[in-house]
Protein backbone atom coordinates (compact mmCIF):
# COMPACT_ATOMS: atom_id res chain seq x y z
CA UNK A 1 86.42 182.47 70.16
CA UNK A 2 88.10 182.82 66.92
CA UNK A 3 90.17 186.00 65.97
CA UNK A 4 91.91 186.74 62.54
CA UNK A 5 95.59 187.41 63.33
CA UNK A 6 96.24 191.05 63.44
CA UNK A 7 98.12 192.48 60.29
CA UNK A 8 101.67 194.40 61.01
CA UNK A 9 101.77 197.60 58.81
CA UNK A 10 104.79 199.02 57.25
CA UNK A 11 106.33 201.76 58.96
CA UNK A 12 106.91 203.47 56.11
CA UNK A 13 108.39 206.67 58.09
CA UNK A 14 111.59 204.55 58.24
CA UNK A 15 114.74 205.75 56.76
CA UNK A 16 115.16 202.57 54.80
CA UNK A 17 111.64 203.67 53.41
CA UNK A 18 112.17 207.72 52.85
CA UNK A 19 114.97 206.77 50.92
CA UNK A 20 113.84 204.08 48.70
CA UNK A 21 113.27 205.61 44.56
CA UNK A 22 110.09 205.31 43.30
CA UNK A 23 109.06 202.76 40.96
CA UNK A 24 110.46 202.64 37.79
CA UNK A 25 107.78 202.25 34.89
CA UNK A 26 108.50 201.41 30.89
CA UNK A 27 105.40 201.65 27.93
CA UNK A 28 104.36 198.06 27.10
CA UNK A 29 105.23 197.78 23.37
CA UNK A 30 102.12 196.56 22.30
CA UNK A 31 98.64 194.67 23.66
CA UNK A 32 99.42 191.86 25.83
CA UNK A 33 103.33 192.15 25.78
CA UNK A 34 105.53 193.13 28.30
CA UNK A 35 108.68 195.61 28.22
CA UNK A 36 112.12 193.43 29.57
CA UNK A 37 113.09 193.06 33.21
CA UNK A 38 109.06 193.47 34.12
CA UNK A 39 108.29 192.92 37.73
CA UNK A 40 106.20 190.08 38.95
CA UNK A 41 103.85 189.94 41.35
CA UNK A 42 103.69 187.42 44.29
CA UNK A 43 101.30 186.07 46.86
CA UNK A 44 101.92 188.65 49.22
CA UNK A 45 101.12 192.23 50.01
CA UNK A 46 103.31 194.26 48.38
CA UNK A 47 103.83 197.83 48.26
CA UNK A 48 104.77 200.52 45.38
CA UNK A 49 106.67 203.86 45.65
CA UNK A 50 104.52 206.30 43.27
CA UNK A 51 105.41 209.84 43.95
CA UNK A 52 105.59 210.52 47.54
CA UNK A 53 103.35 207.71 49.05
CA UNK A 54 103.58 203.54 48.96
CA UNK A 55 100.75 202.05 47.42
CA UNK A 56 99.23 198.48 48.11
CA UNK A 57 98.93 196.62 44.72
CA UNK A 58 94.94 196.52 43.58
CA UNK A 59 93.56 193.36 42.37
CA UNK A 60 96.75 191.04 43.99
CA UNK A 61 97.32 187.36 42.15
CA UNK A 62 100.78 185.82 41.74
CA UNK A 63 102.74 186.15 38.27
CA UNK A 64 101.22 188.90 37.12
CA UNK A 65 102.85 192.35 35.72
CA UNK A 66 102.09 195.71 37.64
CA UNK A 67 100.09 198.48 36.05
CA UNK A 68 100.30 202.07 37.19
CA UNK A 69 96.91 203.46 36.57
CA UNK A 70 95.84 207.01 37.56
CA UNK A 71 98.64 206.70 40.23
CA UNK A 72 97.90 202.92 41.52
CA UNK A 73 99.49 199.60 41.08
CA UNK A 74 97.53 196.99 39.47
CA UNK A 75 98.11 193.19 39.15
CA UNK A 76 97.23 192.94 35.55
CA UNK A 77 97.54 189.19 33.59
CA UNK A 78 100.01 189.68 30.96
CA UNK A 79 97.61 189.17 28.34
CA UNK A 80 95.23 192.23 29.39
CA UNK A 81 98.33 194.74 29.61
CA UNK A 82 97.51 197.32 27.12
CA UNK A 83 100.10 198.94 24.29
CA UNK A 84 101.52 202.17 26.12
CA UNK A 85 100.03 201.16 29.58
CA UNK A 86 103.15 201.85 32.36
CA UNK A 87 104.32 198.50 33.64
CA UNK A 88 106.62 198.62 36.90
CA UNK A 89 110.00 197.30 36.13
CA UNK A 90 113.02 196.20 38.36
CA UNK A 91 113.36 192.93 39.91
CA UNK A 92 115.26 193.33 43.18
CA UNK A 93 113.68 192.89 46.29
CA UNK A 94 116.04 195.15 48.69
CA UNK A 95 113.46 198.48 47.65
CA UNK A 96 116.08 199.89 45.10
CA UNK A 97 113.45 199.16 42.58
CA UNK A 98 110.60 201.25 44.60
CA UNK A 99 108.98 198.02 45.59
CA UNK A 100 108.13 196.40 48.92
CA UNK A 101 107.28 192.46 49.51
CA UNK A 102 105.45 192.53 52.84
CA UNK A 103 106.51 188.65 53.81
CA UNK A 104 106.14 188.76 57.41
CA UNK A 105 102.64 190.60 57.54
CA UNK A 106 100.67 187.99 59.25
CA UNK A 107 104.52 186.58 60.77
CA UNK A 108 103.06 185.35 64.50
CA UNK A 109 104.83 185.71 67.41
CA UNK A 110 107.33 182.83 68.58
CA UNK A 111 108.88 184.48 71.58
CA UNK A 112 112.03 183.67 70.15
CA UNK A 113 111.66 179.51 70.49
CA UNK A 114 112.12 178.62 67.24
CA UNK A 115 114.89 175.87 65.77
CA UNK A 116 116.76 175.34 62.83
CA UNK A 117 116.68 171.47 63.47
CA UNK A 118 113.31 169.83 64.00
CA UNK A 119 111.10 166.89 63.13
CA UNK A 120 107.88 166.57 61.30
CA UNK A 121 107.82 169.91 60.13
CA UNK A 122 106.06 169.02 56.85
CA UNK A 123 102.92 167.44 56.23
CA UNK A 124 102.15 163.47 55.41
CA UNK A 125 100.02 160.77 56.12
CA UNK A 126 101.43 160.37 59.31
CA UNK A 127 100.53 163.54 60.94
CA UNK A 128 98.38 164.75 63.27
CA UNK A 129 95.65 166.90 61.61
CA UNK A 130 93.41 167.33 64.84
CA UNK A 131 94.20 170.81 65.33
CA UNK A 132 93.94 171.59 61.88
CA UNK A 133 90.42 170.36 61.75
CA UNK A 134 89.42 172.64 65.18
CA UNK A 135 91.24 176.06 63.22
CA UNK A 136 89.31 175.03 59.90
CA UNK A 137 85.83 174.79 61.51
CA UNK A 138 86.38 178.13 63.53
CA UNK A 139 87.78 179.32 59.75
CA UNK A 140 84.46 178.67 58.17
CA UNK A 141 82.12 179.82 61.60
CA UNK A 142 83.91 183.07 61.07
CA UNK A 143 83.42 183.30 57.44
CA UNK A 144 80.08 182.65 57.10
CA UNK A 145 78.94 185.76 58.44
CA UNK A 146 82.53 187.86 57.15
CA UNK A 147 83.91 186.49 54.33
CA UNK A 148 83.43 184.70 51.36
CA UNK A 149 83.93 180.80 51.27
CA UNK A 150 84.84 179.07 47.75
CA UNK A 151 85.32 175.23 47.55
CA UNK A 152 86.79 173.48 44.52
CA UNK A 153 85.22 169.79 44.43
CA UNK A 154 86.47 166.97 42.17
CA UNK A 155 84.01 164.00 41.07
CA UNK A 156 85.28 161.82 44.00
CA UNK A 157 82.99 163.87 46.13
CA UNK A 158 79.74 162.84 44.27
CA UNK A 159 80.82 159.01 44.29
CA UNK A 160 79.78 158.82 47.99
CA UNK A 161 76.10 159.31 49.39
CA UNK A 162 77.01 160.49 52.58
CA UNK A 163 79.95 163.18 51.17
CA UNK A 164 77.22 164.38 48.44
CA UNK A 165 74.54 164.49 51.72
CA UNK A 166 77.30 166.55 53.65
CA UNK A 167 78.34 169.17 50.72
CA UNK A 168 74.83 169.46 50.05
CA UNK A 169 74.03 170.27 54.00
CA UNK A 170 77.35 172.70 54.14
CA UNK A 171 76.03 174.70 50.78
CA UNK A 172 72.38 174.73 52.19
CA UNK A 173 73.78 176.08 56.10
CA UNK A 174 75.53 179.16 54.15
CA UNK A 175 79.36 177.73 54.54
CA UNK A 176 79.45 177.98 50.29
CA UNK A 177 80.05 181.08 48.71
CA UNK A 178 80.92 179.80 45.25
CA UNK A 179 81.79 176.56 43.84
CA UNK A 180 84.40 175.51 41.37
CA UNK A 181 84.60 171.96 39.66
CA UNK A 182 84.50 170.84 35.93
CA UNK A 183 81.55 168.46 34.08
CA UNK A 184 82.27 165.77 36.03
CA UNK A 185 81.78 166.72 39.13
CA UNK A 186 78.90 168.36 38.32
CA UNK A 187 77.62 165.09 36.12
CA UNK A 188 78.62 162.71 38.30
CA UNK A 189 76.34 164.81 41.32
CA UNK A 190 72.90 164.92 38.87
CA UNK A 191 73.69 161.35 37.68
CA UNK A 192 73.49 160.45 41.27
CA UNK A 193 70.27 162.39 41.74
CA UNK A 194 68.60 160.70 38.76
CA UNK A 195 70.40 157.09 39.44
CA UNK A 196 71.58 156.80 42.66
CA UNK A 197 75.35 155.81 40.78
CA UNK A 198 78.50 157.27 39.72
CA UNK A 199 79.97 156.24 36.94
CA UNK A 200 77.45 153.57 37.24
CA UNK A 201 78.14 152.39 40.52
CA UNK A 202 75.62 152.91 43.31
CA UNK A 203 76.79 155.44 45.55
CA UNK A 204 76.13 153.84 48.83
CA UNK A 205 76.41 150.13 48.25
CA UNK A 206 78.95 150.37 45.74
CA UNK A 207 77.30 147.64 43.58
CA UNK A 208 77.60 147.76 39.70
CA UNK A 209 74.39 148.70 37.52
CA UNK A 210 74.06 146.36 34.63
CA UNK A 211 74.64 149.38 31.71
CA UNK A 212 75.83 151.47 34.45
CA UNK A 213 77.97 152.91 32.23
CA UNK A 214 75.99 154.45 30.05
CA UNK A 215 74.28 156.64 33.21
CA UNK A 216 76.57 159.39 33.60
CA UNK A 217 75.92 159.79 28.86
CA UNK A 218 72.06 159.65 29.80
CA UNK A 219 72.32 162.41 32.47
CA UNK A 220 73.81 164.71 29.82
CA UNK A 221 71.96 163.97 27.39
CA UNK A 222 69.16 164.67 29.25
CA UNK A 223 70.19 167.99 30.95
CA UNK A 224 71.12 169.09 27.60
CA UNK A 225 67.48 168.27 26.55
CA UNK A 226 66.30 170.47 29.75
CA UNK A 227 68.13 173.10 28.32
CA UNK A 228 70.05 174.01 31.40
CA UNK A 229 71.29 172.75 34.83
CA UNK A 230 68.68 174.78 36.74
CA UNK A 231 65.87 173.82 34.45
CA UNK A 232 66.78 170.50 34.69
CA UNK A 233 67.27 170.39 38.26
CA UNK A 234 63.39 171.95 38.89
CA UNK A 235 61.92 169.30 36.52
CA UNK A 236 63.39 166.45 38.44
CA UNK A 237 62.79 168.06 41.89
CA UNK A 238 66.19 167.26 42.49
CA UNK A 239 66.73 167.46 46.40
CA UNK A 240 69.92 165.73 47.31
CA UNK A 241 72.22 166.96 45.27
CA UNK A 242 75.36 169.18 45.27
CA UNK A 243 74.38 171.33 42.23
CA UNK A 244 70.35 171.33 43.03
CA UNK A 245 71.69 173.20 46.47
CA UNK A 246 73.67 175.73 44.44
CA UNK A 247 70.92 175.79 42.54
CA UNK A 248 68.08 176.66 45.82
CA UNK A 249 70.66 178.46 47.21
CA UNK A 250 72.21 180.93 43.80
CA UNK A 251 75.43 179.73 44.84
CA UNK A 252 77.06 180.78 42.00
CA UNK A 253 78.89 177.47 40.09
CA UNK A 254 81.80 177.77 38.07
CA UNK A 255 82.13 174.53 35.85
CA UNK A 256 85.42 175.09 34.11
CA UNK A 257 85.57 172.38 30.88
CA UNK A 258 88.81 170.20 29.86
CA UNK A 259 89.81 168.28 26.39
CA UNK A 260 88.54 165.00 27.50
CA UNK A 261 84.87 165.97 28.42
CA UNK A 262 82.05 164.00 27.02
CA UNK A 263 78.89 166.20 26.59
CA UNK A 264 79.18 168.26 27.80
CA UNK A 265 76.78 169.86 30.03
CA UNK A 266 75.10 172.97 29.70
CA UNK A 267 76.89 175.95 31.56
CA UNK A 268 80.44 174.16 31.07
CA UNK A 269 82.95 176.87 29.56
CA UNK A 270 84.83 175.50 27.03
CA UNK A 271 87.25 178.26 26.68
CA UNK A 272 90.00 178.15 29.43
CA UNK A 273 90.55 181.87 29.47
CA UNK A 274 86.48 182.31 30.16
CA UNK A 275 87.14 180.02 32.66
CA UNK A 276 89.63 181.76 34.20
CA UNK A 277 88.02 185.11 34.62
CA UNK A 278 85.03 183.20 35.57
CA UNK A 279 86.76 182.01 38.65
CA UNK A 280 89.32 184.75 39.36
CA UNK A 281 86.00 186.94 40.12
CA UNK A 282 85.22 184.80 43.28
CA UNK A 283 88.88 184.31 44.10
CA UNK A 284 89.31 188.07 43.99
CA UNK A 285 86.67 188.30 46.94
CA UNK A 286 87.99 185.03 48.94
CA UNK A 287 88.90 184.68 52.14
CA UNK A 288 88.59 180.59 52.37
CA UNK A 289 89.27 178.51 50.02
CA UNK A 290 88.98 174.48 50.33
CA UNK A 291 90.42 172.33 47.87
CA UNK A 292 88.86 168.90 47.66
CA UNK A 293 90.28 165.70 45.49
CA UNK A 294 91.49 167.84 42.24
CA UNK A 295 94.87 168.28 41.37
CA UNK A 296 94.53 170.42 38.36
CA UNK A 297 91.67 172.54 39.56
CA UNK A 298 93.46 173.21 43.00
CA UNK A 299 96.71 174.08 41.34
CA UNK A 300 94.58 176.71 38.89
CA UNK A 301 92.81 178.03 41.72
CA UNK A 302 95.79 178.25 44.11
CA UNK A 303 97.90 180.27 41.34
CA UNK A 304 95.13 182.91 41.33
CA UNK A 305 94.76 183.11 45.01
CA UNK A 306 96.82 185.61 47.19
CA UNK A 307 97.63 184.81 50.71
CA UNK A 308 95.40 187.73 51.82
CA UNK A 309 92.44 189.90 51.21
CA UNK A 310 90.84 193.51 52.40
CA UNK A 311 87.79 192.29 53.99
CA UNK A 312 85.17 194.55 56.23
CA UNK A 313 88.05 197.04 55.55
CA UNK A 314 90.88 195.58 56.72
CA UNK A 315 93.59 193.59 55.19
CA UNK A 316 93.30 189.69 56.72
CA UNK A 317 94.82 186.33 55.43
CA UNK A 318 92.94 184.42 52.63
CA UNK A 319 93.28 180.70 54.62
CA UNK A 320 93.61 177.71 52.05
CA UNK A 321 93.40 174.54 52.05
CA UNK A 322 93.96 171.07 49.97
CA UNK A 323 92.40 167.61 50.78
CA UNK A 324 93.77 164.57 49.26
CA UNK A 325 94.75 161.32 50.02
CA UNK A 326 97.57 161.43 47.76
CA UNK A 327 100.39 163.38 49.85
CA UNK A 328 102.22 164.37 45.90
CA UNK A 329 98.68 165.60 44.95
CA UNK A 330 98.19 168.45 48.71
CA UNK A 331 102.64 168.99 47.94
CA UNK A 332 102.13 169.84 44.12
CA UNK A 333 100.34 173.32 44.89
CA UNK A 334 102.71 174.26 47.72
CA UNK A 335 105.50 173.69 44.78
CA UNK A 336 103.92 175.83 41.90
CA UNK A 337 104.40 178.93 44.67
CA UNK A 338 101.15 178.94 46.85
CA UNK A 339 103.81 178.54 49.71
CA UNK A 340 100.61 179.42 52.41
CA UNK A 341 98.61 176.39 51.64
CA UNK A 342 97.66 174.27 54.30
CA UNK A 343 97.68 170.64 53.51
CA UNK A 344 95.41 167.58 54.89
CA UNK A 345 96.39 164.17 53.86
CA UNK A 346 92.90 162.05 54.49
CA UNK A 347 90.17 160.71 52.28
CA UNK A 348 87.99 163.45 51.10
CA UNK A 349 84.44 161.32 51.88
CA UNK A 350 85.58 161.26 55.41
CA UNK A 351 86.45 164.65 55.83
CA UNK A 352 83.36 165.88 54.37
CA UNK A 353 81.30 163.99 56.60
CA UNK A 354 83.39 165.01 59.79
CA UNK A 355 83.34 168.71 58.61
CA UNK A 356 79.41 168.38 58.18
CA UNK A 357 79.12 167.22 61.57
CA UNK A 358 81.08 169.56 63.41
CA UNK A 359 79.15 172.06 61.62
CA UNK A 360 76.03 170.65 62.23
CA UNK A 361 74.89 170.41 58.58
CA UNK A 362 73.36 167.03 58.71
């Protein structure tokens, strides 16, 4: 039976604690600027000294500045920080600047075994992922029925018939709480629906459509006719497809736009910063996330993503995870600072299908 790990409060009766200062806040000169030597925020639980009490930051994400408001610390984006608002400066991390970085909050239990010196301690091609697989599946069992499950799918996933069967089955089974991609995921998946080809290839035999590329145009041409995704996806009585099951199932689907989108579809958000809010309001109730095949979409969502949540009323770690077959692709998030990413080097078709059939899906 799966069981969260237990989460090790502070003691904050500890000397060290009592005699920490409390933080240290300066005006922001003026909307969206910060005052100098502003304090950061990481992907961990941290704690504030205001007045006599520590205070767990609201609202956590990485890189942002701290706002005190009516006595509690916010992680606010820079460019939301009001003119006046008190912003939490000091950058030491010993608690002479009234702040605590909770690192080893979720820190299990090695009975004193661990090395300095040891092989195969990162991630590649090479290793063994079996495990992995087992805690992911128990992950996503749990979270169903107590947390929130978000999944950020790149076009490679709609290029196969069985992957596209297998997201569709996982979204329709309640293992989907919200969906990020951009257009192309989401036009490759209706192009499929209406062709049976991505990017004018046929999904399962892989043979080339004469004009094939011109399929994935016609599909947005034609859901831009329709109006909108969900209009277009009732008139087609589209049944196998990614988006149609968002669609049956109001699985809410962020489809964040880039520079080099054709179209592009209907529901799309062009600006970046829409985007971003968009998606930060399903990160901000995440306990899973699952990164599949998209570099640039897993990096933004990873940057937004804390390593934990308060869930059912208690604070738990928010479990992520990247799926590539590029091993640079799963390392480049772990480098831009989501240091509690879990990484699986495999093709993404593959472990869609596997995940769908340990889950039972299809």
């Amino acid at each position: 039976m799966f069981k969260l790990p237990e989460y090790t409060v502070p003691d904050f009766s500890k000397a060290i604690f009592e005699a920490a200062p409390v933080v240290n806040t300066v005006p922001a000169p003026g909307d969206g600027l910060l005052p100098d030597n502003f304090y950061a925020t990481t992907i961990y639980p941290e704690y504030f000294k205001i007045g006599s009490s520590w205070e767990l930051i609201n609202a956590p994400r990485m890189d942002c500045a701290v706002v005190v408001r009516d006595g509690k610390p916010y992680a606010v984006e820079a460019r939301r920080v009001g003119k006046d608002e008190a912003v939490v400066v000091g950058r030491e991390e010993d608690l002479s600047n009234g702040v605590f970085i909770h690192y080893d909050a979720f820190k299990e239990n090695n009975n004193g075994r661990v090395q300095s010196f040891a092989f195969r301690t990162g991630k590649s091609r090479e290793s063994s992922y079996s495990r992995d697989y087992d805690q992911l599946y128990d992950i996503l069992r749990h979270d169903r029925e107590h947390g929130s499950i978000v999944w950020v799918l790149g076009p490679a996933v709609a290029f196969d018939f069985d992957a596209r069967r297998s997201m569709s089955g996982l979204i329709e089974h309640g293992y989907v709480d919200a969906l990020f991609a951009g257009n192309a995921l989401a036009t490759h998946d209706l192009e499929a629906g209406l062709f049976h080809t991505g990017l004018g290839q046929d999904i399962y035999t892989k043979e080339l459509y004469y004009n094939g590329h011109y399929h994935h145009l016609e599909t947005i041409n034609r859901v831009r006719c329709a109006g909108s995704i969900e209009t277009f996806v009732t008139q087609n009585n589209l049944s196998d497809s990614i988006v149609a099951s968002c669609v049956r199932k109001n699985v809410p689907l962020v489809l964040a736009g880039s520079i080099r989108d054709d179209g592009p579809l209907p529901g799309v958000i062009g600006n970046v910063y829409e985007a971003q809010d968009a998606m930060r309001r399903h990160i901000m109730k995440a306990t899973t996330v699952i990164a599949l095949a998209t570099q640039l979409h897993t990096i933004a969502t990873g940057n937004m993503t804390p390593s934990w949540q308060i869930c059912e009323g208690k604070l738990r770690p928010v479990y992520f995870y990247t799926i590539d077959i590029s091993e640079f692709a799963v390392g480049k998030l772990h480098d831009r600072g989501s240091l509690s990413v879990n990484s699986i080097v495999t093709n993404v078709q593959d472990f869609l299908i596997n995940a769908a059939r340990s889950l039972e899906v299809i």
